[in-house]
C-alpha atoms as a PDB file:
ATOM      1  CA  UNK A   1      50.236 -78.038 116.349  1.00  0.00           C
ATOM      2  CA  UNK A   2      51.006 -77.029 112.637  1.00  0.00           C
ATOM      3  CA  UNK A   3      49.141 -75.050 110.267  1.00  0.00           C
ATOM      4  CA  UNK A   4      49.499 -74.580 106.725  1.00  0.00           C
ATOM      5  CA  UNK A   5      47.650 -72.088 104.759  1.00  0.00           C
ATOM      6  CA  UNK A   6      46.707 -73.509 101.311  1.00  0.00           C
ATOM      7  CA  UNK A   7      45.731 -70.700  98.656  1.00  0.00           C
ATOM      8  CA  UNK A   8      43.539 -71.796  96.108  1.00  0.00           C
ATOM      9  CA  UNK A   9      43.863 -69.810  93.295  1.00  0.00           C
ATOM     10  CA  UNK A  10      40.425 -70.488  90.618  1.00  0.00           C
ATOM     11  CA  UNK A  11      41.537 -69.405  87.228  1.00  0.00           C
ATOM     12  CA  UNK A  12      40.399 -65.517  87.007  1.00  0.00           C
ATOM     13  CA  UNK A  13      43.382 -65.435  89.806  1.00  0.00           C
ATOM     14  CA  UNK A  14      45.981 -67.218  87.548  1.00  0.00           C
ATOM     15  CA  UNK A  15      45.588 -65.243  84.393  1.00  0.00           C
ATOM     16  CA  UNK A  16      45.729 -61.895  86.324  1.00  0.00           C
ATOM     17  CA  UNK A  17      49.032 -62.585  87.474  1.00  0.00           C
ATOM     18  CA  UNK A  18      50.034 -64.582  83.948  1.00  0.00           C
ATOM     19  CA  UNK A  19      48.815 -60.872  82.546  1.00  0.00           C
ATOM     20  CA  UNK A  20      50.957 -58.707  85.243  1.00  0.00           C
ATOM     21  CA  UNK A  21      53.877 -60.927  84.223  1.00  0.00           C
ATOM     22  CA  UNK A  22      53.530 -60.590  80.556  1.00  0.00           C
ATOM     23  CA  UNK A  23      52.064 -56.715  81.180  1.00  0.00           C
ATOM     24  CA  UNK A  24      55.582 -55.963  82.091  1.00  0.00           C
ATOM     25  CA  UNK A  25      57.203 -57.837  80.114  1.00  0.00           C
ATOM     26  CA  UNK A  26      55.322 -56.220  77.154  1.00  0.00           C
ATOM     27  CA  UNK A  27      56.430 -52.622  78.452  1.00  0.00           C
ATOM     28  CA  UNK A  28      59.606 -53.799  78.308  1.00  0.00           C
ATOM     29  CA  UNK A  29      59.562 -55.424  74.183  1.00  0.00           C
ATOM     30  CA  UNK A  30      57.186 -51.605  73.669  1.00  0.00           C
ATOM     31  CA  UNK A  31      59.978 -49.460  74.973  1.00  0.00           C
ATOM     32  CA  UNK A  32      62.928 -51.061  73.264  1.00  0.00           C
ATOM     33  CA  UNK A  33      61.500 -51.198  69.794  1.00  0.00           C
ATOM     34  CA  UNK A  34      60.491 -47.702  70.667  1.00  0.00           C
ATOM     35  CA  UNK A  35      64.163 -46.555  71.374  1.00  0.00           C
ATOM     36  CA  UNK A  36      65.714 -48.593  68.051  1.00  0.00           C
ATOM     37  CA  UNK A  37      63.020 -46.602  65.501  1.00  0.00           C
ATOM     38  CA  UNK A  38      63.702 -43.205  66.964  1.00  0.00           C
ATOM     39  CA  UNK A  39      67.756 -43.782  66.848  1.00  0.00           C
ATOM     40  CA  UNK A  40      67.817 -45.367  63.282  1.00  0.00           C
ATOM     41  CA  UNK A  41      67.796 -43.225  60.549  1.00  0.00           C
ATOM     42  CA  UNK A  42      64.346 -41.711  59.399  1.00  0.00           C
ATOM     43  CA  UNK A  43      65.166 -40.932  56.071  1.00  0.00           C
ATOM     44  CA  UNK A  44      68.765 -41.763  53.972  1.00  0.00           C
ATOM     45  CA  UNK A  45      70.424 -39.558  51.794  1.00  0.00           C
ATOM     46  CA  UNK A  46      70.660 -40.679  48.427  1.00  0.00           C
ATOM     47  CA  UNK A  47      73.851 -39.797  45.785  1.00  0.00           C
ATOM     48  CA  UNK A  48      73.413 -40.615  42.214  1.00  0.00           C
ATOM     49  CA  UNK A  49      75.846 -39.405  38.927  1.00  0.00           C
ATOM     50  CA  UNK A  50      74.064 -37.735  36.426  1.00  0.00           C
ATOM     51  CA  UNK A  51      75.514 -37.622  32.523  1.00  0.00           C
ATOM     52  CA  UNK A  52      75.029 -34.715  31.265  1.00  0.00           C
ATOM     53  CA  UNK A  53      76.057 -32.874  27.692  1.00  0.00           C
ATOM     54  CA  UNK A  54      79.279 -32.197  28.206  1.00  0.00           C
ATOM     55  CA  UNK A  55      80.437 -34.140  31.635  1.00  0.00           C
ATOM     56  CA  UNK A  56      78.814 -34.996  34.797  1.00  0.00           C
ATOM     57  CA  UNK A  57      76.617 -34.240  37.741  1.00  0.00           C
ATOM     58  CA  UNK A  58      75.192 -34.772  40.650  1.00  0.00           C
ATOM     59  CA  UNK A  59      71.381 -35.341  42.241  1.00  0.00           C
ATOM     60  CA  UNK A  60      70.795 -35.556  45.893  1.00  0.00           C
ATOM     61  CA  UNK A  61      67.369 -37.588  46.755  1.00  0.00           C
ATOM     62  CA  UNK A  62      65.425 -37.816  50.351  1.00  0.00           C
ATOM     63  CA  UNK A  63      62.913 -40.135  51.047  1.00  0.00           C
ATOM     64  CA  UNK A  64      62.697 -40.471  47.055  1.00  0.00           C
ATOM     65  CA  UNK A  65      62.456 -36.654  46.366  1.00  0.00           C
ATOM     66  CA  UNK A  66      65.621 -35.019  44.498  1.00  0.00           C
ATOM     67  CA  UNK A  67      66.463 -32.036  46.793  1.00  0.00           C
ATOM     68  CA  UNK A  68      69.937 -31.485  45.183  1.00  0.00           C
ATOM     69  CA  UNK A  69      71.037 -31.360  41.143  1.00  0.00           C
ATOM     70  CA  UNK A  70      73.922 -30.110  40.491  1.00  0.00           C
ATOM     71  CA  UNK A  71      74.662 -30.448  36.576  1.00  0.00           C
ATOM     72  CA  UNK A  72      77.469 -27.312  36.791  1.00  0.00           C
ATOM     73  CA  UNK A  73      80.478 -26.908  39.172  1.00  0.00           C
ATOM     74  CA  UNK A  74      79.702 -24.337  42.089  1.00  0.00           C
ATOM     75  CA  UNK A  75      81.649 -21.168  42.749  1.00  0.00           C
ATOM     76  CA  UNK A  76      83.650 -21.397  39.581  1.00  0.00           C
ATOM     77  CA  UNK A  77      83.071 -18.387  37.083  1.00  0.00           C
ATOM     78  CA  UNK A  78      82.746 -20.531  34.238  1.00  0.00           C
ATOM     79  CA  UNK A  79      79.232 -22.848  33.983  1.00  0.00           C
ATOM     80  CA  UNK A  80      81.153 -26.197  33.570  1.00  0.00           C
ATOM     81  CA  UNK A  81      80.183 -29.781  33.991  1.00  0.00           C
ATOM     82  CA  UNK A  82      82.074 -32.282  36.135  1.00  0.00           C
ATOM     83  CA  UNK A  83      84.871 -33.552  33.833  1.00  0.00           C
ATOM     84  CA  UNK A  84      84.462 -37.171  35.297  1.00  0.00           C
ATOM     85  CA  UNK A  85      82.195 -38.872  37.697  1.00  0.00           C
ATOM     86  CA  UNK A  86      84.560 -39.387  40.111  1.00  0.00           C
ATOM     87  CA  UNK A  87      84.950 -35.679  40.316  1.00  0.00           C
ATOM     88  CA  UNK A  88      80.927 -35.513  40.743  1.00  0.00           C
ATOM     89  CA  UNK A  89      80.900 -38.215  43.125  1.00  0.00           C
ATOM     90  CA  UNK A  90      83.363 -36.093  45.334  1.00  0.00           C
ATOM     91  CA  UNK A  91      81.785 -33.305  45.992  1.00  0.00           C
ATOM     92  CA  UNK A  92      78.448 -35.173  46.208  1.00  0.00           C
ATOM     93  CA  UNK A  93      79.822 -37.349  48.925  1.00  0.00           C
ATOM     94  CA  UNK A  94      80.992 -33.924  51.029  1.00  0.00           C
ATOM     95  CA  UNK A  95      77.563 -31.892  50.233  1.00  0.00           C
ATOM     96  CA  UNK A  96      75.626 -35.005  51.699  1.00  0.00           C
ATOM     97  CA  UNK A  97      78.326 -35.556  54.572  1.00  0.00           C
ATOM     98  CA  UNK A  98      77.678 -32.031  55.756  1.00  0.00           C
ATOM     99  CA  UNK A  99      73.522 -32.350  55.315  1.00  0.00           C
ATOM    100  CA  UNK A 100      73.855 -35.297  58.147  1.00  0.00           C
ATOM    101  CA  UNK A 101      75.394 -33.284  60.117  1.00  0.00           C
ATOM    102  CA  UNK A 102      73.217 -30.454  60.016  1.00  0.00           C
ATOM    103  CA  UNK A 103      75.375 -27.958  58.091  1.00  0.00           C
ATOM    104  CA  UNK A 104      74.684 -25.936  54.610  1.00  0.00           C
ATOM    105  CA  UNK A 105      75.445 -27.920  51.848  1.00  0.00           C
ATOM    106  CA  UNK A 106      77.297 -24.719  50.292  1.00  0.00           C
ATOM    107  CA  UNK A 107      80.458 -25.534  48.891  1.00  0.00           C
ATOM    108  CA  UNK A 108      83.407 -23.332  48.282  1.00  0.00           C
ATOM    109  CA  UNK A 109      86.149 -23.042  46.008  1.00  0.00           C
ATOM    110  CA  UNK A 110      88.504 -24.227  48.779  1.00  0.00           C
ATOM    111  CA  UNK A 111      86.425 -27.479  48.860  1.00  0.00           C
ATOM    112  CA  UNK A 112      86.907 -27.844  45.262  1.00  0.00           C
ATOM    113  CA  UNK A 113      90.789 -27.368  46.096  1.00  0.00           C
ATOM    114  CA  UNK A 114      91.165 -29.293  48.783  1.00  0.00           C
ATOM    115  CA  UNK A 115      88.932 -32.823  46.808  1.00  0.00           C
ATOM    116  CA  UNK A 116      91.471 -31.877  43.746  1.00  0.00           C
ATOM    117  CA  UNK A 117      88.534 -31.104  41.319  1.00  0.00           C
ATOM    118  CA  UNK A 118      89.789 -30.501  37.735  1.00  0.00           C
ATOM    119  CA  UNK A 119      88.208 -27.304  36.463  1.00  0.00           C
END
Protein backbone atom coordinates (compact mmCIF):
# COMPACT_ATOMS: atom_id res chain seq x y z
CA UNK A 1 0.00 0.00 0.00
CA UNK A 2 1.16 3.63 -0.93
CA UNK A 3 0.33 6.84 0.49
CA UNK A 4 0.89 10.19 -0.67
CA UNK A 5 0.28 13.21 1.33
CA UNK A 6 -1.13 16.03 -0.87
CA UNK A 7 -0.81 19.64 0.79
CA UNK A 8 -3.23 21.98 -0.30
CA UNK A 9 -2.07 25.21 0.11
CA UNK A 10 -5.44 28.03 -0.21
CA UNK A 11 -3.94 31.33 -1.08
CA UNK A 12 -3.33 33.12 2.51
CA UNK A 13 -0.62 30.06 2.55
CA UNK A 14 1.01 31.03 -0.83
CA UNK A 15 1.51 34.70 -0.29
CA UNK A 16 3.03 34.10 3.22
CA UNK A 17 5.72 32.22 1.83
CA UNK A 18 5.83 34.56 -1.62
CA UNK A 19 6.30 37.39 1.38
CA UNK A 20 9.13 35.31 3.44
CA UNK A 21 10.85 34.93 0.07
CA UNK A 22 10.72 38.48 -0.98
CA UNK A 23 11.01 39.55 3.06
CA UNK A 24 14.51 38.36 2.70
CA UNK A 25 15.21 39.22 -0.27
CA UNK A 26 14.22 42.84 0.62
CA UNK A 27 16.73 42.74 3.71
CA UNK A 28 19.11 41.89 1.46
CA UNK A 29 18.43 45.10 -1.52
CA UNK A 30 17.89 47.36 2.37
CA UNK A 31 21.31 46.44 3.60
CA UNK A 32 23.33 46.91 0.46
CA UNK A 33 22.02 50.30 -0.49
CA UNK A 34 22.56 50.92 3.16
CA UNK A 35 26.37 50.04 2.99
CA UNK A 36 26.95 52.08 -0.63
CA UNK A 37 25.38 55.61 1.05
CA UNK A 38 27.41 55.36 4.20
CA UNK A 39 30.85 54.54 2.12
CA UNK A 40 30.27 57.24 -0.64
CA UNK A 41 31.18 60.51 0.06
CA UNK A 42 28.70 62.72 2.18
CA UNK A 43 29.81 65.90 1.19
CA UNK A 44 32.75 66.89 -1.71
CA UNK A 45 35.20 69.39 -1.38
CA UNK A 46 34.98 72.03 -3.74
CA UNK A 47 38.27 74.21 -5.28
CA UNK A 48 37.57 77.27 -7.22
CA UNK A 49 40.32 80.28 -8.45
CA UNK A 50 39.43 83.49 -7.37
CA UNK A 51 40.84 86.85 -9.39
CA UNK A 52 41.64 89.13 -7.28
CA UNK A 53 43.38 92.88 -7.57
CA UNK A 54 46.58 92.08 -8.03
CA UNK A 55 46.78 88.04 -8.73
CA UNK A 56 44.91 85.12 -7.56
CA UNK A 57 43.21 83.08 -4.91
CA UNK A 58 41.66 80.47 -3.65
CA UNK A 59 37.95 79.48 -2.03
CA UNK A 60 37.29 76.16 -0.53
CA UNK A 61 33.32 75.25 -0.57
CA UNK A 62 31.42 72.22 1.41
CA UNK A 63 28.16 71.19 0.72
CA UNK A 64 27.86 74.77 -1.07
CA UNK A 65 29.26 76.81 1.93
CA UNK A 66 32.84 78.55 1.34
CA UNK A 67 34.83 77.36 4.42
CA UNK A 68 38.23 78.42 2.90
CA UNK A 69 39.33 81.97 0.98
CA UNK A 70 42.48 82.51 0.66
CA UNK A 71 43.05 85.85 -1.47
CA UNK A 72 46.91 86.28 0.16
CA UNK A 73 49.78 83.71 0.29
CA UNK A 74 50.13 82.09 3.89
CA UNK A 75 53.23 82.27 6.05
CA UNK A 76 54.98 84.74 3.83
CA UNK A 77 55.75 88.21 5.57
CA UNK A 78 54.58 90.11 2.77
CA UNK A 79 50.42 90.13 2.08
CA UNK A 80 50.76 88.98 -1.61
CA UNK A 81 48.36 87.48 -4.06
CA UNK A 82 49.00 84.29 -6.01
CA UNK A 83 51.02 85.45 -9.06
CA UNK A 84 49.11 82.89 -11.33
CA UNK A 85 46.32 80.48 -10.93
CA UNK A 86 48.22 77.66 -11.30
CA UNK A 87 50.13 78.73 -8.28
CA UNK A 88 46.55 79.11 -6.43
CA UNK A 89 45.36 75.96 -7.72
CA UNK A 90 48.47 74.26 -6.02
CA UNK A 91 48.20 74.93 -2.83
CA UNK A 92 44.39 74.66 -3.02
CA UNK A 93 44.69 71.15 -4.28
CA UNK A 94 47.17 70.23 -1.03
CA UNK A 95 44.92 72.30 1.66
CA UNK A 96 41.84 70.18 0.39
CA UNK A 97 44.03 66.87 0.04
CA UNK A 98 44.91 67.16 3.70
CA UNK A 99 41.01 68.18 4.85
CA UNK A 100 40.04 64.48 3.39
CA UNK A 101 42.27 63.12 5.27
CA UNK A 102 41.49 64.60 8.42
CA UNK A 103 44.52 66.88 8.91
CA UNK A 104 44.78 70.92 9.47
CA UNK A 105 44.66 72.61 6.42
CA UNK A 106 47.71 74.85 7.76
CA UNK A 107 50.24 75.29 5.31
CA UNK A 108 53.85 76.11 5.78
CA UNK A 109 56.48 77.81 4.07
CA UNK A 110 58.09 74.43 3.28
CA UNK A 111 54.83 73.57 1.40
CA UNK A 112 55.16 76.65 -0.53
CA UNK A 113 58.87 75.37 -1.28
CA UNK A 114 58.37 72.15 -1.96
CA UNK A 115 54.88 73.09 -4.83
CA UNK A 116 57.61 75.79 -6.24
CA UNK A 117 55.30 78.81 -5.44
CA UNK A 118 56.73 82.09 -6.84
CA UNK A 119 56.66 84.68 -4.08
Amino acid sequence: MMTINIVNKNCWQNSQQFLNINQKNNILVLVFAFFMYACSPKNEYQLHTIRVNNGWGYTIKLGGKTIIKQTIIPVISEEKSFVSEKDALKLGTLVVDKLNHDLSPTVTKKDIILLAIKI
